[in-house]
N, C-alpha and C. Protein backbone atom coordinates (compact mmCIF):
# COMPACT_ATOMS: atom_id res chain seq x y z
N UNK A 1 148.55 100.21 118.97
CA UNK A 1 148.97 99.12 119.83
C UNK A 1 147.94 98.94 120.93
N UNK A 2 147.65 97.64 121.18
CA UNK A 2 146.40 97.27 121.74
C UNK A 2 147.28 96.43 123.21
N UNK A 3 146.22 96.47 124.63
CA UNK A 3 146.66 95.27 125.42
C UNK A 3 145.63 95.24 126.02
N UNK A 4 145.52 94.01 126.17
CA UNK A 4 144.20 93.33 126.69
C UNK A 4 145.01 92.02 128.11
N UNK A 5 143.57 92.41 129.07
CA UNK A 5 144.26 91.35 130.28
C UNK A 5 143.61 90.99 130.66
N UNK A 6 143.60 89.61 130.74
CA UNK A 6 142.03 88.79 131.60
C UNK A 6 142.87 87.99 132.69
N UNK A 7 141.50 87.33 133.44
CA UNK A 7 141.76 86.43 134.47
C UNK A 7 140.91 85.43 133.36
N UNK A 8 141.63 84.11 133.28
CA UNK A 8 141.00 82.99 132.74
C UNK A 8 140.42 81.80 133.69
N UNK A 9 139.16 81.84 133.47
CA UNK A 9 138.62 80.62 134.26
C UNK A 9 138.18 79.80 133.72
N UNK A 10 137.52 78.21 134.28
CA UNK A 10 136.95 77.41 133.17
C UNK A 10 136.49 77.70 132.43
N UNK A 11 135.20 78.01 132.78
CA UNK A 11 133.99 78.67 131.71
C UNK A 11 133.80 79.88 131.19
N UNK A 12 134.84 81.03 132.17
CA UNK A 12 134.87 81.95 131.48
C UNK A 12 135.42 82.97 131.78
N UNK A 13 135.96 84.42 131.35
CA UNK A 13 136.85 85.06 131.73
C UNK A 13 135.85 86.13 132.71
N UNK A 14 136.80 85.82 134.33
CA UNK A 14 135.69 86.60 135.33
C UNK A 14 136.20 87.97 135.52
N UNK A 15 137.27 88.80 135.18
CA UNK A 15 137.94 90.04 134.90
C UNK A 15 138.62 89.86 133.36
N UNK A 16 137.99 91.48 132.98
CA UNK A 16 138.68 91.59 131.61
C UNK A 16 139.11 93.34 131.66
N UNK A 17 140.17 93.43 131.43
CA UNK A 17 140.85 94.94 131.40
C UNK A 17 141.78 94.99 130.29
N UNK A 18 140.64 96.19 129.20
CA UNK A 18 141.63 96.55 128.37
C UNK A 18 142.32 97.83 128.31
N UNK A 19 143.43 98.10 127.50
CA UNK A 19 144.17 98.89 127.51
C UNK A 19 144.41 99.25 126.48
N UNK A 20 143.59 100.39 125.69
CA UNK A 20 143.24 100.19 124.48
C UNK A 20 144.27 101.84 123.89
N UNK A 21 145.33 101.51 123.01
CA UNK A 21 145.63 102.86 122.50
C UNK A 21 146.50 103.61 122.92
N UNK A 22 146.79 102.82 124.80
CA UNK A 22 147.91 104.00 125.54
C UNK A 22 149.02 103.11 126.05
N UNK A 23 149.17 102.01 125.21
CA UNK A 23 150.57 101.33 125.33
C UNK A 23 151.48 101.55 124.85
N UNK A 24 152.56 102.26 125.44
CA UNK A 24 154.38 102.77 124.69
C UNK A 24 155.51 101.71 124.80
N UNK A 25 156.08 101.69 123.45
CA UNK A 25 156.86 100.66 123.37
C UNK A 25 158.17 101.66 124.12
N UNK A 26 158.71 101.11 125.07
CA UNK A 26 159.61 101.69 125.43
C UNK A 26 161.68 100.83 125.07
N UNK A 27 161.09 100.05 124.50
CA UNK A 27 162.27 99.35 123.68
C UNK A 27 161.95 97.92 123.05
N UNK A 28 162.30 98.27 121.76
CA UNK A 28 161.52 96.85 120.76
C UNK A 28 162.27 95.73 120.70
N UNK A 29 163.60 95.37 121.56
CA UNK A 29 164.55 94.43 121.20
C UNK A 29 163.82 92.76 121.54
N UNK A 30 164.25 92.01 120.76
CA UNK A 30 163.41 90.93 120.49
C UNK A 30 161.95 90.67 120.86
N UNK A 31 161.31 91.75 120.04
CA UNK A 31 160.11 91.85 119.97
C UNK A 31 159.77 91.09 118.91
N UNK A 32 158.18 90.31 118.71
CA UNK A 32 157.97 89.04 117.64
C UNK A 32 157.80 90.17 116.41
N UNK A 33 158.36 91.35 115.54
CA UNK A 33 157.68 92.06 115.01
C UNK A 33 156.52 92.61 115.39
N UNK A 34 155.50 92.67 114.39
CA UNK A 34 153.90 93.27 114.67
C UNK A 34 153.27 92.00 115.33
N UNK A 35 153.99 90.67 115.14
CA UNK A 35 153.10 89.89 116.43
C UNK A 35 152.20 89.82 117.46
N UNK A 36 151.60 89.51 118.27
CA UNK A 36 151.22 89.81 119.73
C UNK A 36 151.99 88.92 120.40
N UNK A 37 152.12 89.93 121.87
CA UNK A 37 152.75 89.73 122.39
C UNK A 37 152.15 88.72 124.22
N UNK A 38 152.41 87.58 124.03
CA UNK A 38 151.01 86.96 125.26
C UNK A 38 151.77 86.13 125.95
N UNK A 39 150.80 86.21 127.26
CA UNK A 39 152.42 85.57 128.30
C UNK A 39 151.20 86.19 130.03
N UNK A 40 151.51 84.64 130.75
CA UNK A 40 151.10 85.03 132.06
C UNK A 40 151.61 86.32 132.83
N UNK A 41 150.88 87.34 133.86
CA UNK A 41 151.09 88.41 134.10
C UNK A 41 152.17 88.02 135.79
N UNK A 42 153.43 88.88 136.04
CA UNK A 42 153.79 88.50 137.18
C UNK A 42 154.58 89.08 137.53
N UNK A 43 155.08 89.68 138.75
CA UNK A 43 155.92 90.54 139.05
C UNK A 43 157.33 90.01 139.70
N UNK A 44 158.47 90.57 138.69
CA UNK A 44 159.78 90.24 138.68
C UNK A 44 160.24 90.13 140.54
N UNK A 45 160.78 89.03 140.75
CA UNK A 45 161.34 88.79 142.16
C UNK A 45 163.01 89.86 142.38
N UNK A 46 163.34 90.76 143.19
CA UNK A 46 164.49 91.54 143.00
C UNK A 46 165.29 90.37 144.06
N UNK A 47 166.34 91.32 144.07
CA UNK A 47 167.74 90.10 145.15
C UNK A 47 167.00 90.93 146.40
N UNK A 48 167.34 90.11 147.21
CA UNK A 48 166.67 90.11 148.90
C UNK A 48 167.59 91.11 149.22
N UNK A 49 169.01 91.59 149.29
CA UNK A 49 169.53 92.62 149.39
C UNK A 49 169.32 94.27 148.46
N UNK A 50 168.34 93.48 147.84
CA UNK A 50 168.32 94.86 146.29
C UNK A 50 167.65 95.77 147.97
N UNK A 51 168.19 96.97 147.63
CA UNK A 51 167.04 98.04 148.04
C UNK A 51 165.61 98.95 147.82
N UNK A 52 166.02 98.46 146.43
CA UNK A 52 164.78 98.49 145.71
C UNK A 52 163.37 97.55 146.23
N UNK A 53 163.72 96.95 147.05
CA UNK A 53 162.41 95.93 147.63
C UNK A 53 161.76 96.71 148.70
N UNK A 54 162.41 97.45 149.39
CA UNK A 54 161.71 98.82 149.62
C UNK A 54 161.15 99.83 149.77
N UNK A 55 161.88 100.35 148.24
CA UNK A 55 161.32 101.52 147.69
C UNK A 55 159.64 101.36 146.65
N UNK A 56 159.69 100.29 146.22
CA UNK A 56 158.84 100.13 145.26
C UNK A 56 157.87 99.17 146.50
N UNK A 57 158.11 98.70 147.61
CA UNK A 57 156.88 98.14 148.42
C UNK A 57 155.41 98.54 148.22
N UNK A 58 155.23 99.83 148.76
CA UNK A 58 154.51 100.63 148.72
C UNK A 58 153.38 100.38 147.22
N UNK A 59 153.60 100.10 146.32
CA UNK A 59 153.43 100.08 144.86
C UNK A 59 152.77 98.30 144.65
N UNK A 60 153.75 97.42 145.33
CA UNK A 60 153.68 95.74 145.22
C UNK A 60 153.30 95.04 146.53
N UNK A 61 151.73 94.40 146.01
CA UNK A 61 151.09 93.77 147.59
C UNK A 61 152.15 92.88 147.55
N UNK A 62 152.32 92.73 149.26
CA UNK A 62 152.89 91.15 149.95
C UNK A 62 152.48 89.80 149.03
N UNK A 63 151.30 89.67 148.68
CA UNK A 63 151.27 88.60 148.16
C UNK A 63 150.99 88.29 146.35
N UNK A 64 151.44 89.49 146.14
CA UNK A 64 151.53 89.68 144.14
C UNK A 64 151.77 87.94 143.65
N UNK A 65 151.59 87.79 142.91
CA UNK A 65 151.77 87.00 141.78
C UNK A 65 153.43 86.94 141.93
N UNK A 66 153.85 86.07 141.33
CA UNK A 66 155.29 85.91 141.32
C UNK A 66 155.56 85.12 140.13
N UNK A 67 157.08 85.14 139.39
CA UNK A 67 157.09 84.23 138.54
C UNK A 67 157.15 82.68 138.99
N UNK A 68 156.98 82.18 140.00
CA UNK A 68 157.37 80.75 140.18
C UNK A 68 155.64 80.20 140.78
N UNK A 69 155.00 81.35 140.91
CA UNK A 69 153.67 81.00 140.27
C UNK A 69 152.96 80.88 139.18
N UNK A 70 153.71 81.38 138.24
CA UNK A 70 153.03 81.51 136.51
C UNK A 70 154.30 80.04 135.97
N UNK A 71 155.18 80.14 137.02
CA UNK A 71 156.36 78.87 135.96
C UNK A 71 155.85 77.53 135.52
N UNK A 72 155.00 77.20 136.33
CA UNK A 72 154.69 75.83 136.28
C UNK A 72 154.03 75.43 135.44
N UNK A 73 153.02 76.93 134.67
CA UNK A 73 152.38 76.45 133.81
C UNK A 73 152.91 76.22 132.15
N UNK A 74 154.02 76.29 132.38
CA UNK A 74 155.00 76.38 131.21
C UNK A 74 154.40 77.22 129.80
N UNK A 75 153.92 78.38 129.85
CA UNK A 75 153.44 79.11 129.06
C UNK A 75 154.34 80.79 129.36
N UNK A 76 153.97 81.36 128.22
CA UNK A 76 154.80 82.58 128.19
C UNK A 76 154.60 83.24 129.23
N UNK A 77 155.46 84.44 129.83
CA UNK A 77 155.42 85.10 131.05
C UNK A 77 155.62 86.73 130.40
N UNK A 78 155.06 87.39 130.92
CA UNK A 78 155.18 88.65 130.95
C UNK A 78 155.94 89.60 132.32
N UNK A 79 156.35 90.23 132.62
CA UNK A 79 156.47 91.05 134.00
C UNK A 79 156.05 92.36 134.27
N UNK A 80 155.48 92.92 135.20
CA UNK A 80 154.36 93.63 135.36
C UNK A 80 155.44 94.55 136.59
N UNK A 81 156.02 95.92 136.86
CA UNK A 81 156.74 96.50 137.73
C UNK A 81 156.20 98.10 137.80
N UNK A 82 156.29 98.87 138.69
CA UNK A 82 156.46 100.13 138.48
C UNK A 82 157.93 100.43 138.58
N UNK A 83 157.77 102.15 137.79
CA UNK A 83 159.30 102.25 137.57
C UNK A 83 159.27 103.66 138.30
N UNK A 84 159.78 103.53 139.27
CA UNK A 84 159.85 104.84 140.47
C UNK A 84 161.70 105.56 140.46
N UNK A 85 162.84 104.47 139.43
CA UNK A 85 163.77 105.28 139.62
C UNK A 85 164.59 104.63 138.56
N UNK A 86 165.26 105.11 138.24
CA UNK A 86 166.37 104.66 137.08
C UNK A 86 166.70 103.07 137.86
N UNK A 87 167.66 102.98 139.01
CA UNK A 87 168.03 101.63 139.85
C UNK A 87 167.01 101.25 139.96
N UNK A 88 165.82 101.24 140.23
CA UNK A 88 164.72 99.84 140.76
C UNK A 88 164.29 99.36 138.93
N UNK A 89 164.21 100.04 138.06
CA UNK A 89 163.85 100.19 136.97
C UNK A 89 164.87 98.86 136.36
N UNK A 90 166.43 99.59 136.54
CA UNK A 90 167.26 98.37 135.97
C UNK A 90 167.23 97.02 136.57
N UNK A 91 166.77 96.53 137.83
CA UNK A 91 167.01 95.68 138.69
C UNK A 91 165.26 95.32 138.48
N UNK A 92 164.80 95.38 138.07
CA UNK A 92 163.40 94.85 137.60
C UNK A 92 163.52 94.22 135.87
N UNK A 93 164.82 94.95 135.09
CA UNK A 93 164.93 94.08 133.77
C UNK A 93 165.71 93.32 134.11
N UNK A 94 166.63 93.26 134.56
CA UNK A 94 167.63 92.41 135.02
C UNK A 94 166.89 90.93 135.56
N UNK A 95 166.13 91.39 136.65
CA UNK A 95 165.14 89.87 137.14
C UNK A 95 164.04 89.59 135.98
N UNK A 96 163.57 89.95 135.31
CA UNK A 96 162.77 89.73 134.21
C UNK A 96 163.74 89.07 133.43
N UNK A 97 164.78 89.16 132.93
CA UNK A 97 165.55 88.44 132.21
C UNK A 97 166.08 87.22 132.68
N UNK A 98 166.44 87.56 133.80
CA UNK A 98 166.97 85.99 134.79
C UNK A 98 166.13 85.15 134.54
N UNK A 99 164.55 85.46 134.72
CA UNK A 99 163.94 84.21 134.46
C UNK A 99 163.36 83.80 133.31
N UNK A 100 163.66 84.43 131.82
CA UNK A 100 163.25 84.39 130.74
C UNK A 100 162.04 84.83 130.51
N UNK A 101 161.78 85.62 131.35
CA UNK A 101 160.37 86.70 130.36
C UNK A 101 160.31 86.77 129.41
N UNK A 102 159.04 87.06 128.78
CA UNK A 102 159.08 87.24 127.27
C UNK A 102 159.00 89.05 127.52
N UNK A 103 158.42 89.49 128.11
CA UNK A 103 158.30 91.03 127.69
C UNK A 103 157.77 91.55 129.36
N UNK A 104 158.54 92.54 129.66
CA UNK A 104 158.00 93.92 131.07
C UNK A 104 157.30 94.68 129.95
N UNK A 105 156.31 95.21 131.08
CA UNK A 105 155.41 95.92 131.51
C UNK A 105 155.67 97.14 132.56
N UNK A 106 156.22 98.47 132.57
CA UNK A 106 156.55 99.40 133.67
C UNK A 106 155.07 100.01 133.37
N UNK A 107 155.05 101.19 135.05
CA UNK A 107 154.22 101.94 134.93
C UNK A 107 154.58 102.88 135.87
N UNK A 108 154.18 104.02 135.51
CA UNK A 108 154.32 105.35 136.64
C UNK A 108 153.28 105.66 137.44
N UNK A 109 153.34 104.96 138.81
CA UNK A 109 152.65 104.62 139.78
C UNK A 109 151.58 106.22 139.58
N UNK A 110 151.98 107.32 140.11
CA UNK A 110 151.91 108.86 139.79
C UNK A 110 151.13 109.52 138.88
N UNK A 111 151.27 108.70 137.62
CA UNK A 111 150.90 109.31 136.33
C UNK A 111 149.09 108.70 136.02
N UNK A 112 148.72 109.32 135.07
CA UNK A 112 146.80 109.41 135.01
C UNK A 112 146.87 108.44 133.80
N UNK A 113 145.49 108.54 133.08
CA UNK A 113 145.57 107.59 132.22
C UNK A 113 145.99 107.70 131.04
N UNK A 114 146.64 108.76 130.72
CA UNK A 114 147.06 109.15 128.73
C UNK A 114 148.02 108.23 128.75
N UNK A 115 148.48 108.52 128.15
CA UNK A 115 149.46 107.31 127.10
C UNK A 115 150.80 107.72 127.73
N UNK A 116 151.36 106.77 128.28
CA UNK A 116 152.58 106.81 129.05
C UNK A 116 153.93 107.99 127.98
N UNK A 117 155.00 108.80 128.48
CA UNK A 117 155.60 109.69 127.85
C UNK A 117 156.39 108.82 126.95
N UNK A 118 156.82 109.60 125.54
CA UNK A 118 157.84 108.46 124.30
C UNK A 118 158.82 108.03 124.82
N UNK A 119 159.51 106.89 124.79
CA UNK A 119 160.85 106.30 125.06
C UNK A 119 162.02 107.53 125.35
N UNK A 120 161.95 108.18 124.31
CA UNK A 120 162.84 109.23 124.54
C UNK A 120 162.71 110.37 125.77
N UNK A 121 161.64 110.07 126.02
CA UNK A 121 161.17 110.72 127.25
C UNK A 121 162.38 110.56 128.55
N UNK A 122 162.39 111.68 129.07
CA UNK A 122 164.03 111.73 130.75
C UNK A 122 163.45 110.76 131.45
N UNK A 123 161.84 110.31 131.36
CA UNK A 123 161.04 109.70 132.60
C UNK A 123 161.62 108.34 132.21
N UNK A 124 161.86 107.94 131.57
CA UNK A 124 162.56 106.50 130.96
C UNK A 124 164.33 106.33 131.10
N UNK A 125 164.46 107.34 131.58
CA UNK A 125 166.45 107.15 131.26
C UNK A 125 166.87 106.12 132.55
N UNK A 126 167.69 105.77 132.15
CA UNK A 126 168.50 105.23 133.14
C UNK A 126 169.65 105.52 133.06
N UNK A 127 169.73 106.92 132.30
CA UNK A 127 171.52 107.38 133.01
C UNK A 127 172.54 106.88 131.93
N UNK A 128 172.00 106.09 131.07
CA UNK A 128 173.15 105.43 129.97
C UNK A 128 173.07 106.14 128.68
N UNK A 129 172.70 107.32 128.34
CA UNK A 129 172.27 107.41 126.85
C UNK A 129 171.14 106.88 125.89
N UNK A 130 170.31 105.83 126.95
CA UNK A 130 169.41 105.09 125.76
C UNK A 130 169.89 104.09 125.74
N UNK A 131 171.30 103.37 126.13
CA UNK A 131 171.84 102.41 125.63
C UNK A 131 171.36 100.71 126.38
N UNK A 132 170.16 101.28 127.50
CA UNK A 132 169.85 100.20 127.81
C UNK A 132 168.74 99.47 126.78
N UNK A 133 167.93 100.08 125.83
CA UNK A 133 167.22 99.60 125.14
C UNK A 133 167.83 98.87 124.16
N UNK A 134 169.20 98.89 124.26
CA UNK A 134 169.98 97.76 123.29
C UNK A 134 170.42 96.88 123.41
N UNK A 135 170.53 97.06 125.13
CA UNK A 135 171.51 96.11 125.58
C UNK A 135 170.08 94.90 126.34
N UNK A 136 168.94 94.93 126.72
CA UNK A 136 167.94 94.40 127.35
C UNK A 136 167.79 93.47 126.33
N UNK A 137 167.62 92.02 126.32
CA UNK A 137 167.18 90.96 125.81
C UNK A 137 165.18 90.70 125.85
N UNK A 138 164.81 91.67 126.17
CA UNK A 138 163.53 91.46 126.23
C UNK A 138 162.43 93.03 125.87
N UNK A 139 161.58 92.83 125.15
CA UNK A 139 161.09 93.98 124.91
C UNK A 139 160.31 94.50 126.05
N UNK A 140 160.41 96.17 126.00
CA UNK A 140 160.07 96.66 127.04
C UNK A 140 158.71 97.54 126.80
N UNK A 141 157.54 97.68 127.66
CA UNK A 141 156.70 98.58 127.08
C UNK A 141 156.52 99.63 128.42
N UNK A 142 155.15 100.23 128.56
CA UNK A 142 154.58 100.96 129.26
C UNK A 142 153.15 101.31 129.43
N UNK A 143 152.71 101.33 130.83
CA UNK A 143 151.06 101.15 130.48
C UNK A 143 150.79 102.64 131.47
N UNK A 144 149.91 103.36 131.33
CA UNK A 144 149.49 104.46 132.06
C UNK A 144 148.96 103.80 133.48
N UNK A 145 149.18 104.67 134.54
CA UNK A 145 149.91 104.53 136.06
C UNK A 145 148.59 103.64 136.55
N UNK A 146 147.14 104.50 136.66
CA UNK A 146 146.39 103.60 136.87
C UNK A 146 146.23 102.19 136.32
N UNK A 147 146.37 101.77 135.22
CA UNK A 147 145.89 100.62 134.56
C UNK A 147 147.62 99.75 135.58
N UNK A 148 148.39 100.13 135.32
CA UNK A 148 149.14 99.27 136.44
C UNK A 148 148.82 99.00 137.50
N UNK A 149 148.75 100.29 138.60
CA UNK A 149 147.46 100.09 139.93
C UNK A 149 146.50 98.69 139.86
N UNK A 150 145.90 99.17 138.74
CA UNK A 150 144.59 98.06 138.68
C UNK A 150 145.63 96.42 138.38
N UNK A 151 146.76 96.44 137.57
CA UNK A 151 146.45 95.36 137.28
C UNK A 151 147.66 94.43 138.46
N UNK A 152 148.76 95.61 139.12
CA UNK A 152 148.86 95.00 140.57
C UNK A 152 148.22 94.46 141.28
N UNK A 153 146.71 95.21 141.38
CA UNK A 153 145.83 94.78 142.76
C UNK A 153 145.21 93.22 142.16
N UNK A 154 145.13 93.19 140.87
CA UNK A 154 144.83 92.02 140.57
C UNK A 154 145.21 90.55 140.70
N UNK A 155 146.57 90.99 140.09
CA UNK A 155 148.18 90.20 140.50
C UNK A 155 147.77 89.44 142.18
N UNK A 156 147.47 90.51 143.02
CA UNK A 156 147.81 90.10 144.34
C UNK A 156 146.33 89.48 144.91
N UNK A 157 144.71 89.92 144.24
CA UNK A 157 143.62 89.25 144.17
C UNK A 157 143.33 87.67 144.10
N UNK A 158 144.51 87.58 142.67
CA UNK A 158 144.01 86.17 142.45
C UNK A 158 145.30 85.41 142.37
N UNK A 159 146.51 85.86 143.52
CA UNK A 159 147.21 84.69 143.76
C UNK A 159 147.00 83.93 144.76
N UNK A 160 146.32 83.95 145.79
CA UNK A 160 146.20 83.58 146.85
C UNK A 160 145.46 81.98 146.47
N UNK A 161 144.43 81.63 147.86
CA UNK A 161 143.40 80.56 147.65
C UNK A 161 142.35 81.32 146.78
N UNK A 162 141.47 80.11 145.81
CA UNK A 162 140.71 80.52 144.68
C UNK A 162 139.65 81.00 145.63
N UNK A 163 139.53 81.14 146.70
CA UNK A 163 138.01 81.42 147.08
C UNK A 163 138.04 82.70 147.64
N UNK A 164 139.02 83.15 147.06
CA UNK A 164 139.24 84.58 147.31
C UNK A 164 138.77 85.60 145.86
N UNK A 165 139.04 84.77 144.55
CA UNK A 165 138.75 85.41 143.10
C UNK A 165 137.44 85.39 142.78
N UNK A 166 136.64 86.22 142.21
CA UNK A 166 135.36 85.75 141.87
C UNK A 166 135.10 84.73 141.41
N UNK A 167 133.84 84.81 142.00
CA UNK A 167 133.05 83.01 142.34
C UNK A 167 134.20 81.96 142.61
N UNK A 168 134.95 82.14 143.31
CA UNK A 168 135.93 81.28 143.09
C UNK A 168 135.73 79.75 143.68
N UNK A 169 134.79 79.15 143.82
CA UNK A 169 134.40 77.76 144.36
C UNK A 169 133.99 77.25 142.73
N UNK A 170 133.75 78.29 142.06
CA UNK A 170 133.64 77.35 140.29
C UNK A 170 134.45 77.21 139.79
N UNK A 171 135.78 77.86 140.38
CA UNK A 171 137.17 78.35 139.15
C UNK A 171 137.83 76.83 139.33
N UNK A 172 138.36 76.42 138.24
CA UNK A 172 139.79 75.47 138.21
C UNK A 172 140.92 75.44 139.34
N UNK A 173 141.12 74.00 140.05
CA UNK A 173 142.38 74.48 141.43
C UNK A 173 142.96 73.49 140.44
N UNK A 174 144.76 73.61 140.80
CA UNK A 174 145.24 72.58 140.77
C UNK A 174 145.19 71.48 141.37
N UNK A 175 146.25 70.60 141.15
CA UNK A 175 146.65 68.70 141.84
C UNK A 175 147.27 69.59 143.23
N UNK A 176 147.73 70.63 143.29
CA UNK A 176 148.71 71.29 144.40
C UNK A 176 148.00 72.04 145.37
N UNK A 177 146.51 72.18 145.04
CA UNK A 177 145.65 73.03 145.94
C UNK A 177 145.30 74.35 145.42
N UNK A 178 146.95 74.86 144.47
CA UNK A 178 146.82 76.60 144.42
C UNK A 178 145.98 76.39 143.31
N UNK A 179 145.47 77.68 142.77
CA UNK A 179 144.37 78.12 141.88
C UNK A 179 144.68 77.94 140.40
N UNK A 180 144.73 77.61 139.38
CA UNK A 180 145.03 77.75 137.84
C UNK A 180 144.58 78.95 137.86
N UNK A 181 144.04 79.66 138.36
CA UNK A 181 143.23 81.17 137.72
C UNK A 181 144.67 82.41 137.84
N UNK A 182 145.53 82.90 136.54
CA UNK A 182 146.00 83.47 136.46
C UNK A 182 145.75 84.75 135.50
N UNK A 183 146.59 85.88 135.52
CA UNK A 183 145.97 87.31 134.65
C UNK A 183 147.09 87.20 133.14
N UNK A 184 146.23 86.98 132.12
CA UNK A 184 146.99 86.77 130.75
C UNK A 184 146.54 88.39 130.09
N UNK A 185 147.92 88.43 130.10
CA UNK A 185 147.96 89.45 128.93
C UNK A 185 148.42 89.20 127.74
N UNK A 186 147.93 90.43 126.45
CA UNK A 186 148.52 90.50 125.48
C UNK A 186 148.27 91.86 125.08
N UNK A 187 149.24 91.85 124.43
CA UNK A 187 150.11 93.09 123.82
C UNK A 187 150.11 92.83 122.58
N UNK A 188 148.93 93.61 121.85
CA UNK A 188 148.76 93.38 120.24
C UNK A 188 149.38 94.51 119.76
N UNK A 189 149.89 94.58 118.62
CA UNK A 189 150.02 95.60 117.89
C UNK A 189 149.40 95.37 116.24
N UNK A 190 148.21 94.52 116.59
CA UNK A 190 147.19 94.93 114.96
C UNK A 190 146.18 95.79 114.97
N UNK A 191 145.48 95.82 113.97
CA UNK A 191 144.00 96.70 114.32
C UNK A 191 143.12 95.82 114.75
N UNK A 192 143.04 94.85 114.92
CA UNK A 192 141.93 94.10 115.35
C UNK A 192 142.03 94.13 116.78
N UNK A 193 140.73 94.14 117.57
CA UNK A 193 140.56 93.19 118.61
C UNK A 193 140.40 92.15 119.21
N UNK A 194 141.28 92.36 120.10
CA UNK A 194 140.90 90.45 120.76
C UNK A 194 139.96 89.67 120.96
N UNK A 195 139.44 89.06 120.23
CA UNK A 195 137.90 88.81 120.45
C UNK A 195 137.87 87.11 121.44
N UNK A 196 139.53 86.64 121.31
CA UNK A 196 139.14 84.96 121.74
C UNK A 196 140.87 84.85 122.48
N UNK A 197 141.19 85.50 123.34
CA UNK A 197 142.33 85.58 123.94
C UNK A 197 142.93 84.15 124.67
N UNK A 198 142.41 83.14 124.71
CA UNK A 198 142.41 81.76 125.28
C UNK A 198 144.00 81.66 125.10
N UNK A 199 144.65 81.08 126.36
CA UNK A 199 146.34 80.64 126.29
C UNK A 199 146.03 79.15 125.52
């Protein structure tokens, strides 16, 4: 299982981060099969009372990516979270689902780069038996702690004004001012590589 994540610009992709080999499916429910899996990168909004907006701060810049920045472009969405506790964990699928994600992304802020622990792993429970991987409407994976790191800081790089992203006076703005330059991932599970990742 392969994932690959770019920043797309006109002419050309100015960040590319792959993630080659250490992606864990941590629950396959309406997953496209062996499909890939592709969808703008963005981090799930919690309820303003969650406490979890808190705990996981530390982990998510002030100005991350959000889904109602990837909405407009009416293309698939992904969600991008660390998972620091069973509760911030559930309340990150929960908002991933509210807004029809196609697929989360967790990561263990903590953890190095091997291949995140198997589903069955305690580091994944949420206290139910497993039974949340049945009950979640969206497939769930896992990326090793740094490659999340990296692809937070990115999230929060290139949401802002474009002249903040590399070269960003060449990149695409919208009719609205904000930037078209968003981080697309995909989540392959063939042997091939991505050679032409274009949304």
């Amino acid at each position: 299982m392969k994932g690959n994540s770019y920043i797309e610009r006109q002419d050309s992709a100015s960040f590319r981060f792959v993630v080659d080999g250490t992606v864990r499916t941590l629950s396959s429910q309406s997953a496209p099969g062996n499909a890939p899996i592709r969808g703008l990168l963005f981090v799930p909004s919690l309820d303003v009372e969650d406490s979890c907006n808190n705990l996981t701060a530390p982990f998510i810049p002030p100005n991350v990516t959000r889904h109602p920045d990837v909405d407009r472009f009416r293309f698939q969405t992904i969600g991008l979270a660390p998972w620091v506790n069973a509760k911030c964990a559930e309340s990150f699928i929960d908002a991933s689902q509210r807004v029809g994600s196609d697929a989360l992304v967790f990561y263990l802020p903590a953890s190095n780069n091997t291949k995140p622990p198997p589903a069955e792993d305690p580091a994944w429970s949420l206290r139910d038996g497993g039974d949340w991987k049945n009950r979640n409407i969206l497939p769930v994976y896992a990326i090793p702690g740094p490659a999340g790191v990296t692809l937070m800081n990115q999230l929060a790089w290139y949401s802002g004004n474009t002249s903040h992203a590399y070269n960003g006076h060449n990149a695409s703005a919208s009719v609205t001012g904000r930037p078209d330059i968003r981080l697309l991932s995909l989540i392959d599970f063939g042997n091939t590589k991505c050679t032409n990742c274009h949304p």
